[in-house]
Protein backbone atom coordinates (compact mmCIF):
# COMPACT_ATOMS: atom_id res chain seq x y z
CA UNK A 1 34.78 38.04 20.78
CA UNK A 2 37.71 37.72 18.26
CA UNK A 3 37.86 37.96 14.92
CA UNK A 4 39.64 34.04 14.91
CA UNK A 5 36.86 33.06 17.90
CA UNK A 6 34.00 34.00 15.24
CA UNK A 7 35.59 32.08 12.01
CA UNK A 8 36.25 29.19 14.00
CA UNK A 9 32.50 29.07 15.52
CA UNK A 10 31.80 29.73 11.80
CA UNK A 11 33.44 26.68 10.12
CA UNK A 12 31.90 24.84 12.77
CA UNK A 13 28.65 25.67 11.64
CA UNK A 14 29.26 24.96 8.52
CA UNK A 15 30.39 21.57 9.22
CA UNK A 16 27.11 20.55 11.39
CA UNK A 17 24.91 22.46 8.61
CA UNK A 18 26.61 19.74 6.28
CA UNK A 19 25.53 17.47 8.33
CA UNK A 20 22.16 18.27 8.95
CA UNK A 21 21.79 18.65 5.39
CA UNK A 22 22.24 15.26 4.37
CA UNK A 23 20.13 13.89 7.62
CA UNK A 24 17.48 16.11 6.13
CA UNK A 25 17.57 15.01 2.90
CA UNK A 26 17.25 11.37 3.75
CA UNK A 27 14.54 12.03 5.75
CA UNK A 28 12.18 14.23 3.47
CA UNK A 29 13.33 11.32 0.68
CA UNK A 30 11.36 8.73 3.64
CA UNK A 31 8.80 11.15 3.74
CA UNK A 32 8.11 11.96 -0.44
CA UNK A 33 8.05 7.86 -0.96
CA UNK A 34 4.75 7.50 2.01
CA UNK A 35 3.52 11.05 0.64
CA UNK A 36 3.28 9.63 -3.02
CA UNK A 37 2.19 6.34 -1.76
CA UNK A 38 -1.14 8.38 0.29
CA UNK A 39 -1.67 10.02 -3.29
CA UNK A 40 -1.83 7.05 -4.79
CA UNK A 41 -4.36 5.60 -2.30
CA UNK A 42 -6.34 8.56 -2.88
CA UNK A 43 -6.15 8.21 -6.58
CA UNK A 44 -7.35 4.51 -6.72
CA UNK A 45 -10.41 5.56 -4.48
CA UNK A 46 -11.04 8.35 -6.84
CA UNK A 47 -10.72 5.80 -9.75
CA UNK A 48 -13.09 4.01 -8.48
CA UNK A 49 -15.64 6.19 -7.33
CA UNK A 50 -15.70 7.29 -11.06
CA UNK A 51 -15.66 3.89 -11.73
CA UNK A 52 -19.19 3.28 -10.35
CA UNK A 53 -20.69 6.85 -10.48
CA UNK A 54 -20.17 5.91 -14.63
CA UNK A 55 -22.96 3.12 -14.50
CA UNK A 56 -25.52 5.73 -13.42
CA UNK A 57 -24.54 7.58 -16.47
CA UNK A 58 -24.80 4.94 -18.63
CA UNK A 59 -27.71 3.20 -17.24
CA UNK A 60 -29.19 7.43 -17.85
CA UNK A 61 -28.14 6.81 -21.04
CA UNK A 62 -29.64 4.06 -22.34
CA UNK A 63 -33.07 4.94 -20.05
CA UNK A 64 -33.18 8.14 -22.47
CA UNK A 65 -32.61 6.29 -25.56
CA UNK A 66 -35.58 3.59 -24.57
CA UNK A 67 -37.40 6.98 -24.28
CA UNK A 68 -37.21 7.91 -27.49
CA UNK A 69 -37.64 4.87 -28.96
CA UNK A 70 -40.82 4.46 -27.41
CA UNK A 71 -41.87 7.71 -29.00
CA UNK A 72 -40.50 6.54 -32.19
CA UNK A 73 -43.22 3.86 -32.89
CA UNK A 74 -40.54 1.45 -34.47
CA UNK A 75 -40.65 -1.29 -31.93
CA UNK A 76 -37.27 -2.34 -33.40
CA UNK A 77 -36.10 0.38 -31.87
CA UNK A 78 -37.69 -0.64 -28.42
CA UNK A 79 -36.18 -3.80 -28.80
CA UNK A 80 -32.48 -2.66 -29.39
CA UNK A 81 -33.10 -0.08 -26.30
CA UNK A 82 -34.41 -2.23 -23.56
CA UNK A 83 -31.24 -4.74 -24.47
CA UNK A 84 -29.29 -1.56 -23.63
CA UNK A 85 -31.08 -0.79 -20.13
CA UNK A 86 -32.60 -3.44 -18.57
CA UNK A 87 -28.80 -5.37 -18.17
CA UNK A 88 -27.85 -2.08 -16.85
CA UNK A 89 -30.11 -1.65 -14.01
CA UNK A 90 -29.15 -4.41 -11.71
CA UNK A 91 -25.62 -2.97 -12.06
CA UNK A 92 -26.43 0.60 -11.15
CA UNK A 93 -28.32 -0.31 -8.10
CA UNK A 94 -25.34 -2.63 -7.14
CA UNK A 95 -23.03 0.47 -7.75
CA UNK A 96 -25.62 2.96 -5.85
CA UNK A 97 -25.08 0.63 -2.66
CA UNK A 98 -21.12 0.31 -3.19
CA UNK A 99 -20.80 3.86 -4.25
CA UNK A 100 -22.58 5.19 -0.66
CA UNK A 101 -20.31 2.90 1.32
CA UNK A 102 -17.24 4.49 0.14
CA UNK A 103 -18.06 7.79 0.28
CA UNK A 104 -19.31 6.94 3.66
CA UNK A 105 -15.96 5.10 4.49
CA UNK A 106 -14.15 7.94 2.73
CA UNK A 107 -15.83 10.20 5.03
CA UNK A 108 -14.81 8.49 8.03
CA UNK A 109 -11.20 8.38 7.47
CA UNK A 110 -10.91 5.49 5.46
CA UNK A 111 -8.52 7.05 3.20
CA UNK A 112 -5.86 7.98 6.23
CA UNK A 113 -6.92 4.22 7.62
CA UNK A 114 -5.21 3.00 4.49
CA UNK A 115 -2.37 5.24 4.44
CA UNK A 116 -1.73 4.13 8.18
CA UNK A 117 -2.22 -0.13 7.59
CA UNK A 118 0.56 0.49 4.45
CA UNK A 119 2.67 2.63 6.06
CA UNK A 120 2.82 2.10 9.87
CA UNK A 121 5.86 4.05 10.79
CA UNK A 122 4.31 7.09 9.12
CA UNK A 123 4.04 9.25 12.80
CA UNK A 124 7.66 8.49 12.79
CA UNK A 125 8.89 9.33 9.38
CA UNK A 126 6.75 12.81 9.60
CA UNK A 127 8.68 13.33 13.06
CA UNK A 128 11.88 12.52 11.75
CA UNK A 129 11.61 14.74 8.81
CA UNK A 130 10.31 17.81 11.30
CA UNK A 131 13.23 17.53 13.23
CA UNK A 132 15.53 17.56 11.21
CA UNK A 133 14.30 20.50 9.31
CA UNK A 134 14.30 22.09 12.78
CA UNK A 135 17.68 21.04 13.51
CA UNK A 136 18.83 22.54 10.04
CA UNK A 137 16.77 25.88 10.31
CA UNK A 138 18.61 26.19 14.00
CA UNK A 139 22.00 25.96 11.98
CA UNK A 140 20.81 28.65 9.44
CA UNK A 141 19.69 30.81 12.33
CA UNK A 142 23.03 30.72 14.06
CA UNK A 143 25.12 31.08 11.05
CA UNK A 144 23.10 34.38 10.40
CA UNK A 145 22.94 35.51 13.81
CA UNK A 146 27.20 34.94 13.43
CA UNK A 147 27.30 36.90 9.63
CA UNK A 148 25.34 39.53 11.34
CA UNK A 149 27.53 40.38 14.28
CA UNK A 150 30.17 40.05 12.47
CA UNK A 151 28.49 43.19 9.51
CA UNK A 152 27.17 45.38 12.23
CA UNK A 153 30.19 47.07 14.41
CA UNK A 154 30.42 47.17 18.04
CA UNK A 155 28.18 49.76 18.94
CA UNK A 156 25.86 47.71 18.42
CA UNK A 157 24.97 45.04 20.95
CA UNK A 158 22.67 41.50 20.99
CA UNK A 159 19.66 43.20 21.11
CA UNK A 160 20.54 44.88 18.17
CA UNK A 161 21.52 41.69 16.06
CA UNK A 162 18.47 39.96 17.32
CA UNK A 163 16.49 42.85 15.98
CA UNK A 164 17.91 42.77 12.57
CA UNK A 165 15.61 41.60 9.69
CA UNK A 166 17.21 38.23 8.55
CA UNK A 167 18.23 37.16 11.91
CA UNK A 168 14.21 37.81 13.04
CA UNK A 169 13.13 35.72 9.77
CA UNK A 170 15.19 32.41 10.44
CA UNK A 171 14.23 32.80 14.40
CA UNK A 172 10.45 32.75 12.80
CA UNK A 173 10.70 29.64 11.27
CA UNK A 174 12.93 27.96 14.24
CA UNK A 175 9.81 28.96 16.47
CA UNK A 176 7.06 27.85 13.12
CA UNK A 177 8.76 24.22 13.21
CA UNK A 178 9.20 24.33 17.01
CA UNK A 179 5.54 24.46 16.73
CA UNK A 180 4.87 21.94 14.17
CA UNK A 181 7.20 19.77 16.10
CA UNK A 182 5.17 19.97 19.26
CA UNK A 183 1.93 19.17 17.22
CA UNK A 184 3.18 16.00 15.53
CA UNK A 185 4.54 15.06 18.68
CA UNK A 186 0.61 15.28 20.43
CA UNK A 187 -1.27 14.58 18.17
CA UNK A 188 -2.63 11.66 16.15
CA UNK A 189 -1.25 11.32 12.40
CA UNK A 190 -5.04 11.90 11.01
CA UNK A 191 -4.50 15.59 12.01
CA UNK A 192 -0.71 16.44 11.17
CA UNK A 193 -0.09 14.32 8.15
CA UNK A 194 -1.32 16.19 4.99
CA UNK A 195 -1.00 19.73 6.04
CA UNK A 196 3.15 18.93 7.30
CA UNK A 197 4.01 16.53 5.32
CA UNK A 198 3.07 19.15 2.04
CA UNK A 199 4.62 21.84 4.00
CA UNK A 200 8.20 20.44 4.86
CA UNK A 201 8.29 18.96 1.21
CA UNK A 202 7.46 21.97 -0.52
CA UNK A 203 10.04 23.93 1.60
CA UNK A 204 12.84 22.07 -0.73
């Protein structure tokens, strides 16, 4: 292969790198806006899991203050407590019942369920994202399969380039997202989403 043959494939590269590169970027932008929105559903459900789990600790509270008061022999005291607790009570049992459903629902899935009734298209967007990361890392391996053969002279052959250690790293992650690719592509979003959807957006 000529010198002219390998700059030409070269700037070619370049050019399709280009525009992989923006194709990738618009996708992982898709896939950081449904990424924060998930967080936020998980925040809210954690807001209001604290939310309840706080009337136990008040209703505690207060049940430890009537304590003492009855040891205190003021009955004013008494008096001041039980308007304290007894209100309380009726709320904590409410938030006992409320609190076991979501954890229960939360244990179920119900925080992916969410995700998936806001943001439908999500199997799609991860996809989209994966692919085009693959297509880009296939550009990256070429263009250093190219600089290589191009460094090393001719006594050494394909093999050779194949074997060398930057050429073997960007073939790695072509075959890690060929993987990941295959995965989104079977299976259902509940088992893909979180683990990919960190990993390609922590690659940039």
């Amino acid at each position: 292969m000529t010198a002219a043959t390998l700059v030409e494939r070269g700037k070619n590269i370049v050019r399709k790198h280009k525009d992989d590169a923006l194709k990738l970027q618009a996708a992982l932008d898709s896939l950081r806006r449904l990424e924060e929105r998930r967080r936020e559903i998980i925040a809210f459900n954690d807001a209001v899991v604290a939310e309840l789990a706080s009337y136990q600790e008040q209703e505690q509270s207060a049940s430890a203050a009537y304590s003492r008061a009855l040891k205190s022999g003021d009955v004013q005291q008494v008096r001041e407590a039980l308007r304290e607790w007894l209100p309380l009570r009726p709320l904590v049992e409410f938030a006992q019942r409320e609190l076991g459903a979501l954890n229960a629902t939360r244990t179920y899935g119900g925080d992916i369920e969410a995700f998936k009734s806001v943001a439908p298209n999500a199997k799609e967007v991860l996809l989209a994202a994966c692919q085009c990361e693959l297509s880009a890392a296939k550009a990256d391996a070429e263009q250093a399969r190219v600089d290589e053969r191009a460094r090393l002279s001719d006594e050494f052959d394909e093999s050779d380039v194949a074997s060398s250690p930057v050429v073997r790293r960007q073939a790695a992650k072509v075959s890690g997202l060929e993987a990941m690719l295959h995965r989104i592509e079977t299976e259902s979003i509940e088992t893909t989403w979180k683990s990919f959807a960190e990993q390609l957006l922590s690659e940039q």
